[in-house]
C-alpha atoms as a PDB file:
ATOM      1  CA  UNK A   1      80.371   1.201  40.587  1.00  0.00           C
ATOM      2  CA  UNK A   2      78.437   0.333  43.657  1.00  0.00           C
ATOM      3  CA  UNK A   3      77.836   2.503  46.980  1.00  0.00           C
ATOM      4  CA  UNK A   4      77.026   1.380  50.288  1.00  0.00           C
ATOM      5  CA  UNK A   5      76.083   4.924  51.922  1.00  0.00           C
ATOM      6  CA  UNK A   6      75.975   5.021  55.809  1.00  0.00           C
ATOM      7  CA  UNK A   7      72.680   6.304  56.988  1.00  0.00           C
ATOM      8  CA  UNK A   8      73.684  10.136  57.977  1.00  0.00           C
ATOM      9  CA  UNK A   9      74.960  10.719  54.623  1.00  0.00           C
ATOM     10  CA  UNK A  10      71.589  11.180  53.138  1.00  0.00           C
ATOM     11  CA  UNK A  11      70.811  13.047  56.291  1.00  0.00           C
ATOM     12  CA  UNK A  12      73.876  15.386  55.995  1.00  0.00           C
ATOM     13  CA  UNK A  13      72.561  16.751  52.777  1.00  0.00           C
ATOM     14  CA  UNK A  14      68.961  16.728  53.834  1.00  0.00           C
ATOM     15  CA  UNK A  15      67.294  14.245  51.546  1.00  0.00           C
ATOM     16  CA  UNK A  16      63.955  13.287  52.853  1.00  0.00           C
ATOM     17  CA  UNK A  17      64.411   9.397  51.367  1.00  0.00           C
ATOM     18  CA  UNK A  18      67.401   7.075  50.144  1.00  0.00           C
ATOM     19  CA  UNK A  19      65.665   7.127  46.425  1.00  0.00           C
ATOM     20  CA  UNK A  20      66.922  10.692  46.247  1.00  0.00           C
ATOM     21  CA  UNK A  21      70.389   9.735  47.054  1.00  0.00           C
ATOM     22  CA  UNK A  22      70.626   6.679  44.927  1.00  0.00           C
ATOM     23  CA  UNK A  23      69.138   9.139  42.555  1.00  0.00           C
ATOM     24  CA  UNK A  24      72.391  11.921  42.826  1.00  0.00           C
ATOM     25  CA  UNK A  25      74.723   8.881  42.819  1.00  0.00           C
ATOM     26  CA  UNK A  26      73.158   7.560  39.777  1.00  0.00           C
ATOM     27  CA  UNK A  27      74.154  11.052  38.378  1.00  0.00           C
ATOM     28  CA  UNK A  28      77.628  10.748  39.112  1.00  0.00           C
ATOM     29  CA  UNK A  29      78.098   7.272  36.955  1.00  0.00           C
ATOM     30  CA  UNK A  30      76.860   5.075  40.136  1.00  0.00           C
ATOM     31  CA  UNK A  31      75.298   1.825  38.473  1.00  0.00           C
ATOM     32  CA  UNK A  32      73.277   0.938  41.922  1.00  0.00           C
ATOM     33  CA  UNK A  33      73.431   1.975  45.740  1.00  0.00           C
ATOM     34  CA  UNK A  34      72.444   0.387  48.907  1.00  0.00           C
ATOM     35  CA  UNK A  35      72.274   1.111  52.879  1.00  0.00           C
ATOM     36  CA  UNK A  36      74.728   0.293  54.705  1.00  0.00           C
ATOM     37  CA  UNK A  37      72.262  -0.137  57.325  1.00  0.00           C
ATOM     38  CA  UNK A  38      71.106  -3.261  55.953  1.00  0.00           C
ATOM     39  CA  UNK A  39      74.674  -4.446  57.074  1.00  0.00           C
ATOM     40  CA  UNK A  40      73.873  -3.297  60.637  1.00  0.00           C
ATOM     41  CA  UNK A  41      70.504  -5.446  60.500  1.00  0.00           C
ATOM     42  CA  UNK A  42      73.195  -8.452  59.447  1.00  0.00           C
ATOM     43  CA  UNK A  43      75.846  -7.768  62.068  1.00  0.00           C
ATOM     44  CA  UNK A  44      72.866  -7.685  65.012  1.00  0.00           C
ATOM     45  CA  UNK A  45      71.305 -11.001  63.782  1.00  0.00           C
ATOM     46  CA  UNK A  46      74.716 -12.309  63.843  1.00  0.00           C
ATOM     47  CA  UNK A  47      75.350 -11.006  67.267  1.00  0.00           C
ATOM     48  CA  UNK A  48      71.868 -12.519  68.262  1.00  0.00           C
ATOM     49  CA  UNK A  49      73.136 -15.788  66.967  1.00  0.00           C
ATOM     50  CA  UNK A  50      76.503 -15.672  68.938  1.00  0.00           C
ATOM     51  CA  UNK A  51      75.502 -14.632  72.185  1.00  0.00           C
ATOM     52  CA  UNK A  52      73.291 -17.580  72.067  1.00  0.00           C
ATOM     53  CA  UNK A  53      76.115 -19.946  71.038  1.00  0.00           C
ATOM     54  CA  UNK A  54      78.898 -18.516  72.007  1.00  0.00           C
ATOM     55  CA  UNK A  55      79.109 -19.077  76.112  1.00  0.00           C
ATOM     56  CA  UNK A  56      82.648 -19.159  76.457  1.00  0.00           C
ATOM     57  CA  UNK A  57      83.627 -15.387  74.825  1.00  0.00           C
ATOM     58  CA  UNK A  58      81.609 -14.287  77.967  1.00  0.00           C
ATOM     59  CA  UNK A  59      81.947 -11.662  78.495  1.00  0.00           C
ATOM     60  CA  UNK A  60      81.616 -10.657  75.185  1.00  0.00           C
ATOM     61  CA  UNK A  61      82.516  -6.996  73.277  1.00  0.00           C
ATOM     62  CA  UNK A  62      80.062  -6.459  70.960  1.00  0.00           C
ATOM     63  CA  UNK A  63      81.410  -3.185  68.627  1.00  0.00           C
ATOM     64  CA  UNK A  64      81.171  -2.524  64.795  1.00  0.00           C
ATOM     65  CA  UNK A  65      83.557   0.451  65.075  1.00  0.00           C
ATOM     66  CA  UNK A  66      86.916   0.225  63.777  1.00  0.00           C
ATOM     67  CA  UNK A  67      88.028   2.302  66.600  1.00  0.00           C
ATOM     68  CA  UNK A  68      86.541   0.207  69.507  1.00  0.00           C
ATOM     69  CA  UNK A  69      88.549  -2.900  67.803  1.00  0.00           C
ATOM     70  CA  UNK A  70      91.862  -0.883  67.081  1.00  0.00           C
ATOM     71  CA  UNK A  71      91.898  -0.207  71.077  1.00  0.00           C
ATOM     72  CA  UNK A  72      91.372  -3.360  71.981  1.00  0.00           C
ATOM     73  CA  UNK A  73      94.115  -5.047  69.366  1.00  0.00           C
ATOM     74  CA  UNK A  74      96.910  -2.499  70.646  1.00  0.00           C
ATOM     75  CA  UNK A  75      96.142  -1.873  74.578  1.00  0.00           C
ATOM     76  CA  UNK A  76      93.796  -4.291  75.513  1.00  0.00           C
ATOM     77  CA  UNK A  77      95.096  -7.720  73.873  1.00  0.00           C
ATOM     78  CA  UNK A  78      94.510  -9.949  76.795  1.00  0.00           C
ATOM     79  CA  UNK A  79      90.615  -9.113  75.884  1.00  0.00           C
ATOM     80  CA  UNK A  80      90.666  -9.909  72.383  1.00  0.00           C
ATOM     81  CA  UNK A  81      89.520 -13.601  73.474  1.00  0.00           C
ATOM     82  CA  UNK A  82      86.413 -11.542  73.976  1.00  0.00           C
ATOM     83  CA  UNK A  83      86.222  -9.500  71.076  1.00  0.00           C
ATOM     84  CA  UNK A  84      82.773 -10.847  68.759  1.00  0.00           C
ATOM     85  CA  UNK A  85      84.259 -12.296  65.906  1.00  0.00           C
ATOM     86  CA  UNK A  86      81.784 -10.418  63.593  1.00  0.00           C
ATOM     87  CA  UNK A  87      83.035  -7.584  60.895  1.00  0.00           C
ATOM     88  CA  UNK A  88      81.237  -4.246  61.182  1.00  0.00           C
ATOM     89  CA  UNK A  89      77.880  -3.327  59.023  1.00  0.00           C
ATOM     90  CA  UNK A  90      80.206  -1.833  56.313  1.00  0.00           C
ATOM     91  CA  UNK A  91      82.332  -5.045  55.905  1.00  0.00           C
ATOM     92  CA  UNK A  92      79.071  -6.845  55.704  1.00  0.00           C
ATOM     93  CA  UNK A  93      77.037  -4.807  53.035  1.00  0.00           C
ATOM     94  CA  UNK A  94      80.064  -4.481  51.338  1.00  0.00           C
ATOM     95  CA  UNK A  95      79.923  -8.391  51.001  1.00  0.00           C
ATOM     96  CA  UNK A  96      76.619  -8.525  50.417  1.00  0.00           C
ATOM     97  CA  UNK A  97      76.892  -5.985  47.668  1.00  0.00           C
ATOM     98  CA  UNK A  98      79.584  -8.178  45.749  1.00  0.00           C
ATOM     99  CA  UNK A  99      77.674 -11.412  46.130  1.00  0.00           C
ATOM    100  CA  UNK A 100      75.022  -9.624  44.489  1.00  0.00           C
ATOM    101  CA  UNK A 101      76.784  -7.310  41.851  1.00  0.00           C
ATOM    102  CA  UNK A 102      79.894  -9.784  41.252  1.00  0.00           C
ATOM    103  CA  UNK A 103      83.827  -9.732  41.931  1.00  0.00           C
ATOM    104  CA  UNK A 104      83.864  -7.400  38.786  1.00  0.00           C
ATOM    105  CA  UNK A 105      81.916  -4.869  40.591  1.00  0.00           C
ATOM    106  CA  UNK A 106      83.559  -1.925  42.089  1.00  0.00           C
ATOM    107  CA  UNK A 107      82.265  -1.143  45.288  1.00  0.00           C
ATOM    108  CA  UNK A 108      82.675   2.595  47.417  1.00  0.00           C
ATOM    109  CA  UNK A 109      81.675   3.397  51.197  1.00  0.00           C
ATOM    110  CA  UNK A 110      80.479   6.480  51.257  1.00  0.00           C
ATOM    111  CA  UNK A 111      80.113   7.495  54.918  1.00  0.00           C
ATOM    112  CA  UNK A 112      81.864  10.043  57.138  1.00  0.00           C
ATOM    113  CA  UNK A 113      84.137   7.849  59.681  1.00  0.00           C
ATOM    114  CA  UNK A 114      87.961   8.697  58.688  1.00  0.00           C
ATOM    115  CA  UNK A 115      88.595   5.404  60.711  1.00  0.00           C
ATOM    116  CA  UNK A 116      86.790   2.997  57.878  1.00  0.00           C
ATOM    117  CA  UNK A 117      89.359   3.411  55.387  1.00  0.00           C
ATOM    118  CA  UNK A 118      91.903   1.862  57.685  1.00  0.00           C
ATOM    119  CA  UNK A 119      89.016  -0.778  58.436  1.00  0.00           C
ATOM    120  CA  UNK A 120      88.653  -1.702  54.841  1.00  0.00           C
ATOM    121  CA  UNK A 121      92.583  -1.944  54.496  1.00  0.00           C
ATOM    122  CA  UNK A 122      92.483  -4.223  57.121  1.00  0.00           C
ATOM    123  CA  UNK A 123      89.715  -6.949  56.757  1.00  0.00           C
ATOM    124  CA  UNK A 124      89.702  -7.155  53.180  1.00  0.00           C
ATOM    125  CA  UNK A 125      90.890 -10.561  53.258  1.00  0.00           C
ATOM    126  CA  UNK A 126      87.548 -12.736  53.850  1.00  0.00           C
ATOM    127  CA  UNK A 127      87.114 -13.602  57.660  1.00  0.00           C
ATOM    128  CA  UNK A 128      84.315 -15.834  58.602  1.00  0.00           C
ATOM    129  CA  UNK A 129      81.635 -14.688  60.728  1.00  0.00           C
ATOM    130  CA  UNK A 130      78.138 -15.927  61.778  1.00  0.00           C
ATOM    131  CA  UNK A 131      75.429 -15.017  59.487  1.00  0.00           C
ATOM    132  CA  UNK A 132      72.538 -17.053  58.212  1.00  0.00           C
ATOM    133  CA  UNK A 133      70.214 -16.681  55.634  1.00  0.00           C
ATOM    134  CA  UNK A 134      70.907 -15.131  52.231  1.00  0.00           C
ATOM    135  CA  UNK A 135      72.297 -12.032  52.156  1.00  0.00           C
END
């Protein structure tokens, strides 16, 4: 089991640094855990690269929250040709996380947005999106 742990998680139960918290998860059978914050540094270079590529979704929505793109899909769908076509940190660490660990591993969110599991549900099928580099 891998966990990608949003950032206030560690700050919810006061841990002065991430080594504590990959510390209690290794406690509860976790083999290795990562920030999902390192999927937020992904999604913003990726936004970086679309905005300067991308002149025709102007103007653009830029949101990683499930909610923000749930809104849009149902009331808004005459702006979805300006939607960023760019999964949220979460999706992104998460697929970092099994390039890394491999298909076998089993990876968790652990992170305090109810709206995420729906998320997860959702884009679980692979969906292309702008990222360079090796992540």
């Amino acid at each position: 089991m891998i966990a990608s742990v949003a950032p206030s998680v560690p700050a919810y139960f006061e841990m002065a640094s991430f080594a504590q918290m990959e510390q209690f998860l290794s406690g509860l059978g976790f083999t290795a855990a990562g920030e999902t914050a390192y999927g937020a540094e992904m999604v913003g270079q990726a936004h970086h690269e679309l905005i300067k590529q991308e002149v025709e979704l102007w103007p653009m929505i830029t949101s990683s929250c499930p909610v923000v793109v749930s809104m849009v899909e149902k009331y808004y769908p005459d702006i979805l040709p300006h939607l960023a076509p760019i999964v949220s940190p979460m999706i992104a660490h998460g697929r970092y996380l099994r390039r890394r660990y491999g298909d076998d591993a089993f990876i968790v969110f652990i992170g305090p947005c109810i709206a995420k599991k729906g998320e997860i549900m959702e884009r679980a099928a692979p969906v292309s999106f702008p990222l360079k580099g090796d992540w």
